[in-house]
Protein backbone atom coordinates (compact mmCIF):
# COMPACT_ATOMS: atom_id res chain seq x y z
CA UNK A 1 21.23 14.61 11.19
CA UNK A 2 18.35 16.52 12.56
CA UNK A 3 14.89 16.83 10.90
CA UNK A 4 15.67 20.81 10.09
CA UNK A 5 19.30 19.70 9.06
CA UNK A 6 17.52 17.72 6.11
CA UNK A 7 15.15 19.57 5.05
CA UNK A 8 17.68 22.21 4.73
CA UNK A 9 19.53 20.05 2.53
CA UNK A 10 16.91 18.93 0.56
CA UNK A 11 15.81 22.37 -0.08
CA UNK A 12 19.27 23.82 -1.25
CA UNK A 13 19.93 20.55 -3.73
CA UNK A 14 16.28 21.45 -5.70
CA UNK A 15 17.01 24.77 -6.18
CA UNK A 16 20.72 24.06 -7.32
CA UNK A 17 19.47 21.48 -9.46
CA UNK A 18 16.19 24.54 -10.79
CA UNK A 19 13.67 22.31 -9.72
CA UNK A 20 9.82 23.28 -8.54
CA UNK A 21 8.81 21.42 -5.27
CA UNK A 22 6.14 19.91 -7.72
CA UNK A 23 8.91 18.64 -10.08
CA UNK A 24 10.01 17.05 -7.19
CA UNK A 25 7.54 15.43 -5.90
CA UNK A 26 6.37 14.01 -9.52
CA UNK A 27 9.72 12.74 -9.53
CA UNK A 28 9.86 10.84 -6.44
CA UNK A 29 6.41 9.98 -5.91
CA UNK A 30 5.47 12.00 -3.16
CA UNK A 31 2.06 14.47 -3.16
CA UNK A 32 3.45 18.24 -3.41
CA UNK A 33 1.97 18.59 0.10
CA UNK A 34 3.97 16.00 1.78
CA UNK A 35 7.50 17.45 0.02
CA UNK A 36 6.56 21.06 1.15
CA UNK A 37 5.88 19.90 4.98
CA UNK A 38 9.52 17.80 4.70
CA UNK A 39 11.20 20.64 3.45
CA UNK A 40 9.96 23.34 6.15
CA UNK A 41 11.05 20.43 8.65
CA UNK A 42 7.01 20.26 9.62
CA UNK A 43 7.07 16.11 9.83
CA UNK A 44 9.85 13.54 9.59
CA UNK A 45 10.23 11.43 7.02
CA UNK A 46 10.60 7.42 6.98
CA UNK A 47 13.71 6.27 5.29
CA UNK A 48 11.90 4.95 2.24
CA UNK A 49 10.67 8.69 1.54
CA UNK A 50 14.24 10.25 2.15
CA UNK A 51 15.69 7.44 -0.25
CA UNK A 52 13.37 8.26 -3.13
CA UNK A 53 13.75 12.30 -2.93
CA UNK A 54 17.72 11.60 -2.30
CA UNK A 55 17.92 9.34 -5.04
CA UNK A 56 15.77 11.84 -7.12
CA UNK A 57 18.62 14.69 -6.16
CA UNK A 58 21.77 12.70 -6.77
CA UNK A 59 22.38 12.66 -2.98
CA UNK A 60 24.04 9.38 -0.90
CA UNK A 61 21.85 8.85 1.40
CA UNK A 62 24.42 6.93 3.47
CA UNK A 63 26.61 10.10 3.84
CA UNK A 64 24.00 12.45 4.33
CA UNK A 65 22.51 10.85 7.40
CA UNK A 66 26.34 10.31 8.72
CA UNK A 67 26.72 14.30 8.14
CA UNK A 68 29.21 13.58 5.62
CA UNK A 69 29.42 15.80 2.36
C-alpha cells in the first residue's frame, strides 16, 4: 500500500467516523500538522505513527498494509 493509498484511507475513516483532523490528532498523539501532511500523502509515516492513528480509527493495521478490507 502506497503512501497516497493510506492517506486516502485514513482520510475517508475520520470523516465516516465525524471526526476533525484535530480530534484526531489529540487522539493519537500526533501535532495537527503532522496528521494533515499524512493525510494529503505529503510525508510517510513510520509504523509506530500509522499504528496509533489506525488504532485510533478502528482499522487492522495488518490488513490494511496487505490491501485487505
Amino acid at each position: 500500500m502506497n503512501r497516497k493509498a493510506i492517506a486516502k484511507l485514513i482520510t475517508q475513516r475520520r470523516k465516516q467516523l465525524n471526526i476533525t483532523q484535530v480530534e484526531l490528532a489529540l487522539l493519537s498523539e500526533l501535532s495537527t500538522r503532522q496528521l494533515s501532511d499524512i493525510e494529503t500523502a505529503k510525508v510517510s509515516t513510520t509504523i509506530d505513527t500509522l499504528s496509533k492513528i489506525c488504532e485510533t480509527l478502528g482499522l487492522s493495521i495488518e490488513l490494511k498494509i496487505k490491501g485487505v478490507d
